[in-house]
N, C-alpha and C. Protein backbone atom coordinates (compact mmCIF):
# COMPACT_ATOMS: atom_id res chain seq x y z
N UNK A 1 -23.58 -21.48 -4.60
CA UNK A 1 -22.16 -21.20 -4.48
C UNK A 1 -21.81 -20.91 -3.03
N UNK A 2 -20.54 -21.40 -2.69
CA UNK A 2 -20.13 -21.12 -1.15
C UNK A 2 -19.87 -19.84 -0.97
N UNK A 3 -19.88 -19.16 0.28
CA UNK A 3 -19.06 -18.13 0.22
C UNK A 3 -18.62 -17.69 1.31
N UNK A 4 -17.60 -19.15 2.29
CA UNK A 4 -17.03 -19.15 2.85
C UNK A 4 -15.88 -17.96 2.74
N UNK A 5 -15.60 -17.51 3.86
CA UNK A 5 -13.97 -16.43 3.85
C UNK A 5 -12.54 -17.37 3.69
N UNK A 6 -11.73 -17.22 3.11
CA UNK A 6 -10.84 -17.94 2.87
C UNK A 6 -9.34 -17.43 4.38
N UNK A 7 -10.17 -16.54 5.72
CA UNK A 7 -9.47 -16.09 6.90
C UNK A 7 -10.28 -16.56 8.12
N UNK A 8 -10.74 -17.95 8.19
CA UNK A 8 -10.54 -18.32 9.00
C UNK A 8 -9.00 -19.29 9.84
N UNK A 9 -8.53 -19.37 8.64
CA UNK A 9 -6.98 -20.37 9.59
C UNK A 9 -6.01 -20.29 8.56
N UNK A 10 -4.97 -19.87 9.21
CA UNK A 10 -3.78 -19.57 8.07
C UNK A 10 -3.23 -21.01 7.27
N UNK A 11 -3.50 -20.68 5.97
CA UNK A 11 -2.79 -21.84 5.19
C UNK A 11 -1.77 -22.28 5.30
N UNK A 12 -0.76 -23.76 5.73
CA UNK A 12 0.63 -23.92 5.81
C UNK A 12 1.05 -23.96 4.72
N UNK A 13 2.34 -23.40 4.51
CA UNK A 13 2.70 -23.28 3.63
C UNK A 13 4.38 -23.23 3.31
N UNK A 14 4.70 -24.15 4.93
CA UNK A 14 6.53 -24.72 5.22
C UNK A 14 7.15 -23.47 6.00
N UNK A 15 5.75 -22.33 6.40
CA UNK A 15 6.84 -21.11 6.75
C UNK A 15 5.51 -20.97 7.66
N UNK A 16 6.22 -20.19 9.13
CA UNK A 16 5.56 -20.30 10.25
C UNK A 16 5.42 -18.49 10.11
N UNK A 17 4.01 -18.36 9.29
CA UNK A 17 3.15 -17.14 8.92
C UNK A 17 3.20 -16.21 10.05
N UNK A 18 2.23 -17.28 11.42
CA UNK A 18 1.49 -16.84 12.72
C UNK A 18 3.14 -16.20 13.46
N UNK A 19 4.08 -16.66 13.75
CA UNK A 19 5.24 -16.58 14.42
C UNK A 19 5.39 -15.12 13.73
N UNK A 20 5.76 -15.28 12.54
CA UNK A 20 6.04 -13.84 11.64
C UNK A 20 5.23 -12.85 11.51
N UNK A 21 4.03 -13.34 11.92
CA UNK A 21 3.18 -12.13 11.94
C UNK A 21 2.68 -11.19 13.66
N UNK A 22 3.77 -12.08 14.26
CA UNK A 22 3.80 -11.60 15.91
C UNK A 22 4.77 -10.32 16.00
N UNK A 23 5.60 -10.31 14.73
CA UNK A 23 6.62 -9.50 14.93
C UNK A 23 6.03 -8.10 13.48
N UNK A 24 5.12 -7.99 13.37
CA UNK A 24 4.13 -7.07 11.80
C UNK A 24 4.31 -5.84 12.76
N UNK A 25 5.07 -5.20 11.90
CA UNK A 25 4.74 -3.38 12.26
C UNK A 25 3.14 -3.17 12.70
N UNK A 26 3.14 -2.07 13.42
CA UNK A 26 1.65 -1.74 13.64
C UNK A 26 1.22 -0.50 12.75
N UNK A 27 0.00 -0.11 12.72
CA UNK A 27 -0.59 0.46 11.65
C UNK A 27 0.29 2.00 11.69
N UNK A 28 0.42 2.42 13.05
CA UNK A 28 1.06 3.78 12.82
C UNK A 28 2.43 3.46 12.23
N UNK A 29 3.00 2.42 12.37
CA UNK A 29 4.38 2.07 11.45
C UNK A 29 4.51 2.26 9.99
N UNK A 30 3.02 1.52 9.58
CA UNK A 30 3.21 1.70 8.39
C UNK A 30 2.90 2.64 7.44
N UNK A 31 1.46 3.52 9.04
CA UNK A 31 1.27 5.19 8.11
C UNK A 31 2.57 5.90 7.48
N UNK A 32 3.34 5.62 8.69
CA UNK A 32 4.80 6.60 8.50
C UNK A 32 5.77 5.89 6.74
N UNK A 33 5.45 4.85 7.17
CA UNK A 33 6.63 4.24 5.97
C UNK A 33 5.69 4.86 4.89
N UNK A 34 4.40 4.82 4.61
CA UNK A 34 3.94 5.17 4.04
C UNK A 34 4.00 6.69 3.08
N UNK A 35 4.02 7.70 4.67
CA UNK A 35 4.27 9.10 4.43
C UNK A 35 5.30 9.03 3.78
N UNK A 36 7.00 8.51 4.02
CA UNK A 36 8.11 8.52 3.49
C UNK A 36 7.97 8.18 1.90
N UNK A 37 7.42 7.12 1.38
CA UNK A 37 7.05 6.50 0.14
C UNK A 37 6.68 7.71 -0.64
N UNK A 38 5.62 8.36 0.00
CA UNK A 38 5.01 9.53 -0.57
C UNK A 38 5.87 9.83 -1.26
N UNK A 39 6.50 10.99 0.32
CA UNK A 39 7.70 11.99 -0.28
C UNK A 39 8.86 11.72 -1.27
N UNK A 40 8.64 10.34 -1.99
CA UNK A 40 9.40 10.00 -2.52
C UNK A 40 9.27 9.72 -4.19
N UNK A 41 7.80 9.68 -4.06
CA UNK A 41 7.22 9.86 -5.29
C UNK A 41 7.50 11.07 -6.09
N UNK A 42 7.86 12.40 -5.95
CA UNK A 42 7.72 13.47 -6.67
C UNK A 42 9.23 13.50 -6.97
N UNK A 43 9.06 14.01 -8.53
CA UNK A 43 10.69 14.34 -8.85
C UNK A 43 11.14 15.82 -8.24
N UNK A 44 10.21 16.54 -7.86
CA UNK A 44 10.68 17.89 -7.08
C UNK A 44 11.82 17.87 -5.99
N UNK A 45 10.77 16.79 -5.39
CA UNK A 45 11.02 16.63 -3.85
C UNK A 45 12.60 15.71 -3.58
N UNK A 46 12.54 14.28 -5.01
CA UNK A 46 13.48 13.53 -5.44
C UNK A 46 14.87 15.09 -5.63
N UNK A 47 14.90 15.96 -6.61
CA UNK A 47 15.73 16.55 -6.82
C UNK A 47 16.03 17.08 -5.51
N UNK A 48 15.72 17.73 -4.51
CA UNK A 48 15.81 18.35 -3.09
C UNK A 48 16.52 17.35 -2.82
N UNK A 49 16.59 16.35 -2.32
CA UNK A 49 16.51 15.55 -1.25
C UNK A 49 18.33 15.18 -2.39
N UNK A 50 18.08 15.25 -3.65
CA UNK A 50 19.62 14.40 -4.11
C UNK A 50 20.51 15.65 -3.80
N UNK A 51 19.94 17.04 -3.93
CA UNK A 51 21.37 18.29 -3.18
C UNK A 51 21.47 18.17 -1.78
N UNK A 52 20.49 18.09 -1.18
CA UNK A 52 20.60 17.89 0.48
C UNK A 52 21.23 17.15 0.91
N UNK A 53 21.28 15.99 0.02
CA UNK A 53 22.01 15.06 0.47
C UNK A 53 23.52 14.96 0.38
N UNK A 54 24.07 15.82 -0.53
CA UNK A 54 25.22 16.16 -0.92
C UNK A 54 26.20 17.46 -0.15
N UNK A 55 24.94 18.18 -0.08
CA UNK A 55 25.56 19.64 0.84
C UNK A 55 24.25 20.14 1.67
N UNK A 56 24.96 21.04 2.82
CA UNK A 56 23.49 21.58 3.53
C UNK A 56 23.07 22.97 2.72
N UNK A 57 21.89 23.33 2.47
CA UNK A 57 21.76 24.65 1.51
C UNK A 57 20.60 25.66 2.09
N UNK A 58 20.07 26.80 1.70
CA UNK A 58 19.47 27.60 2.54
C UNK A 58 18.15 27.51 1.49
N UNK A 59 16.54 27.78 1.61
CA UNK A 59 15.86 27.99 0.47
C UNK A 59 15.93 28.43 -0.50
N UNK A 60 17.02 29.61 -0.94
CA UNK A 60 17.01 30.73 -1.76
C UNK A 60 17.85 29.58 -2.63
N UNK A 61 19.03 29.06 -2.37
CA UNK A 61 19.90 28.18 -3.28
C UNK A 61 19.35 27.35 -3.28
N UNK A 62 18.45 26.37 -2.97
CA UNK A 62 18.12 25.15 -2.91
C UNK A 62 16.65 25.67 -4.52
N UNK A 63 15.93 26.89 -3.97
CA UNK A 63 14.99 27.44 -4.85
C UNK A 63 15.68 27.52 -6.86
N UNK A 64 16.65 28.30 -6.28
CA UNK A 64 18.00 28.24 -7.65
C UNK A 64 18.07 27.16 -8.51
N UNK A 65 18.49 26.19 -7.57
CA UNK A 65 19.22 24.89 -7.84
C UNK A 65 17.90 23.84 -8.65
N UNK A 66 16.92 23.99 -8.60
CA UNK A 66 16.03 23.17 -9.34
C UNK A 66 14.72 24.36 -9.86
N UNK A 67 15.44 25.86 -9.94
CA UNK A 67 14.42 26.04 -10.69
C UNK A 67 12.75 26.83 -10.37
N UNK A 68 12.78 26.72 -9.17
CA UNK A 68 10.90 26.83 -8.48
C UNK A 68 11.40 28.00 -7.46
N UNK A 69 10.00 28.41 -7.10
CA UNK A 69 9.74 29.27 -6.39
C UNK A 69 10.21 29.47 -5.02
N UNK A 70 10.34 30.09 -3.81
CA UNK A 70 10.68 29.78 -3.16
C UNK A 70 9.61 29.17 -1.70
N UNK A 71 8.57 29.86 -2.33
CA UNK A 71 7.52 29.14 -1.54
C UNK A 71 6.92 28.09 -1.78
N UNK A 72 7.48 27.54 -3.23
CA UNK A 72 7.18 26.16 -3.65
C UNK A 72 8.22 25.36 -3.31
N UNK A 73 9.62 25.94 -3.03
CA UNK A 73 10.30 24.69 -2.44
C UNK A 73 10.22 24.47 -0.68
N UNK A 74 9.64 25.75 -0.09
CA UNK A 74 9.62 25.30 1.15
C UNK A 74 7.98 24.31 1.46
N UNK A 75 7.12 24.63 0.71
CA UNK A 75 6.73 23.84 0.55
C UNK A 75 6.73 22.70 0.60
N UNK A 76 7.82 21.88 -0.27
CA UNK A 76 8.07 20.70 -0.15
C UNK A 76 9.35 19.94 1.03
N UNK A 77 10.05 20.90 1.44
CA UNK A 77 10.61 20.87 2.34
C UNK A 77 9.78 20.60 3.34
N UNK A 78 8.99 21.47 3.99
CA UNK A 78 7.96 20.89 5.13
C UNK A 78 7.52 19.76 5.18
N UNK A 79 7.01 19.04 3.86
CA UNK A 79 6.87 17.60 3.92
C UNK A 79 7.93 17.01 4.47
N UNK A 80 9.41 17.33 3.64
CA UNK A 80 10.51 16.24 3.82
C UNK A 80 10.74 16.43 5.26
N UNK A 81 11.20 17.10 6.06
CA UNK A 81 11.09 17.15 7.26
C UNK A 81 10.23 16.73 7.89
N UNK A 82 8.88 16.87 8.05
CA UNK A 82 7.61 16.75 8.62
C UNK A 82 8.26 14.89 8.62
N UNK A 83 8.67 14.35 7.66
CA UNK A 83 8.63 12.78 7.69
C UNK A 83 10.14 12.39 8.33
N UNK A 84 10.85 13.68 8.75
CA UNK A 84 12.24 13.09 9.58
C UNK A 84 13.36 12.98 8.57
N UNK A 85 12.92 13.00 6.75
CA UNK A 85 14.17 12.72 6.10
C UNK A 85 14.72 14.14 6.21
N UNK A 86 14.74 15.18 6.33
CA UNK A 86 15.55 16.63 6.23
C UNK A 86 15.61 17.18 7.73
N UNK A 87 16.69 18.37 8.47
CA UNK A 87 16.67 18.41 9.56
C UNK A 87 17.05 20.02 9.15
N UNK A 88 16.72 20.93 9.62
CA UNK A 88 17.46 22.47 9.55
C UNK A 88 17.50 22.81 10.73
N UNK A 89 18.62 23.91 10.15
CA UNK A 89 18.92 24.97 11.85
C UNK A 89 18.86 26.64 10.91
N UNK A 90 18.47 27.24 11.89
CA UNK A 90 18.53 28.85 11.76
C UNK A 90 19.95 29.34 11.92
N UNK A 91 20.36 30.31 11.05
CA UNK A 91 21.63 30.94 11.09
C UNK A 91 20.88 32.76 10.79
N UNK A 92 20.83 33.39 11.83
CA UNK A 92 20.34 35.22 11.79
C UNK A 92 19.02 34.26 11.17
N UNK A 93 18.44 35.30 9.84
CA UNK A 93 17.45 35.06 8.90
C UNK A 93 17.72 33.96 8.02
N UNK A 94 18.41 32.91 8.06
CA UNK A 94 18.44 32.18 6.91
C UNK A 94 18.38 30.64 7.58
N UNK A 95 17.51 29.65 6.96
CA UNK A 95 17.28 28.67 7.34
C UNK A 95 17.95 27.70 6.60
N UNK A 96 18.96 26.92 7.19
CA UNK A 96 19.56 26.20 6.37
C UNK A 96 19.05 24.00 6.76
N UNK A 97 18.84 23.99 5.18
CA UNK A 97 18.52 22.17 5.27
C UNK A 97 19.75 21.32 5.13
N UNK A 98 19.32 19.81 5.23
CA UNK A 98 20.14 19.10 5.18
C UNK A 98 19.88 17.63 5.09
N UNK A 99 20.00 16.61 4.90
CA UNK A 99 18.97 14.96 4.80
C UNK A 99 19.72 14.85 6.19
N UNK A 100 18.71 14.49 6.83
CA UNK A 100 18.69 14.31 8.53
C UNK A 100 19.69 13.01 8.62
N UNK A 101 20.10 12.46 9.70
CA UNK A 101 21.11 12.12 10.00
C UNK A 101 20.52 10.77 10.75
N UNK A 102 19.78 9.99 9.80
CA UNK A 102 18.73 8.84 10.43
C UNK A 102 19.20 7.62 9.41
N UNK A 103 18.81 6.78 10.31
CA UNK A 103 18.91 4.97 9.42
C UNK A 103 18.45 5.52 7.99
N UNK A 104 17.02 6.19 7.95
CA UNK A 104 16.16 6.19 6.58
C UNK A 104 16.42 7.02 5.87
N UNK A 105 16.89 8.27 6.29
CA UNK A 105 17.61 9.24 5.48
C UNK A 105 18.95 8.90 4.41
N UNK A 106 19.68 7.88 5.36
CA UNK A 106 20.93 7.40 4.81
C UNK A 106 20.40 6.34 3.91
N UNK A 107 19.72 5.54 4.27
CA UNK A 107 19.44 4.57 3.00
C UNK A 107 18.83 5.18 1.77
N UNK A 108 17.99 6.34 1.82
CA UNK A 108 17.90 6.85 1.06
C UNK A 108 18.50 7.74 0.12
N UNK A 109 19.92 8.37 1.07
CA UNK A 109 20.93 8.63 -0.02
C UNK A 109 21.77 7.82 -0.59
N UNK A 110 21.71 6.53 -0.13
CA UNK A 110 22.68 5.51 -0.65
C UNK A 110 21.95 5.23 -1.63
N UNK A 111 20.50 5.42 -2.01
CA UNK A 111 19.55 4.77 -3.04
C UNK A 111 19.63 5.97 -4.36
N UNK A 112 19.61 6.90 -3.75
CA UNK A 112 19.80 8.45 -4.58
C UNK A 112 21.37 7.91 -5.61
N UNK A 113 21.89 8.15 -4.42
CA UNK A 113 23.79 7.79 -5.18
C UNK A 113 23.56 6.88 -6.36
N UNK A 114 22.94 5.07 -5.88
CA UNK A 114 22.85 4.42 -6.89
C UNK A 114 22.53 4.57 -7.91
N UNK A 115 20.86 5.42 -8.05
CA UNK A 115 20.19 5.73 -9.49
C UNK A 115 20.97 5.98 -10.21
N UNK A 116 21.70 7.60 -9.31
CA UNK A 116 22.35 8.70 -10.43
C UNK A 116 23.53 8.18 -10.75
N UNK A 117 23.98 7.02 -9.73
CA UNK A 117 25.53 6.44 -10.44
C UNK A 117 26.89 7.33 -9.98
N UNK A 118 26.34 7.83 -8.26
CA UNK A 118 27.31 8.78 -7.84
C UNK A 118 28.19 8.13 -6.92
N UNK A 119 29.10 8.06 -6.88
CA UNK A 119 30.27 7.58 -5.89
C UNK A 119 30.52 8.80 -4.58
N UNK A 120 29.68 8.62 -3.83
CA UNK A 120 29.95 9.91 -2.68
C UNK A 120 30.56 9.29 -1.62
N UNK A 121 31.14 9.93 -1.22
CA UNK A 121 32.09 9.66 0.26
C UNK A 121 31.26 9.27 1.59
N UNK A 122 30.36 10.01 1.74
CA UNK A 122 29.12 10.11 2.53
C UNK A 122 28.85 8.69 2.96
């Protein structure tokens, strides 16, 4: 049996692969898209991210608002931030969030809106 690699020469296939593959994100591109995907997997993090996206809120209400702890929602907050979708500022003692104000943040509340079937102004 052969067991030639089937990557020595790109197959034609009416579409210019090599050209398109001059322009391929690089690996740290896709760690990140990756990280985002993550944070996107959990319905915790999903519920955060659909109030944030609606209003800016502090841990204690955001903790309220779905239920969990408060060191379990900052918790997950650190992720969402850590990946650029959430942005906070300090007010005295109280830290207030918000879905950051980015290309990916916004597509992602436009994707939020769709699921839930929300018509937001935003």
């Amino acid at each position: 049996m052969d067991n030639k690699e089937n990557t020595q020469c790109l197959h034609d296939h009416g579409q210019n692969l090599e050209a398109f593959l001059k322009s391929k994100p690089s690996e740290a591109e896709f760690l990140k898209a990756s990280d985002i995907f993550q944070q996107l997997c959990d319905p915790t993090r999903l519920h955060i991210l659909w109030l944030l996206s609606h209003s800016e809120q502090c841990v204690n209400n955001i903790s309220l608002a779905i239920g969990m702890s408060t060191s379990a929602v900052s918790h997950h907050l650190r992720g969402l931030r850590q990946t650029g979708l959430l942005t906070n500022r300090r007010a005295g003692k109280e830290v207030y969030y918000k879905l950051a104000e980015t290309k990916t943040a916004s597509l992602i509340h436009r994707v939020i809106d769709d699921i839930f079937e929300i018509n937001c102004p935003h």
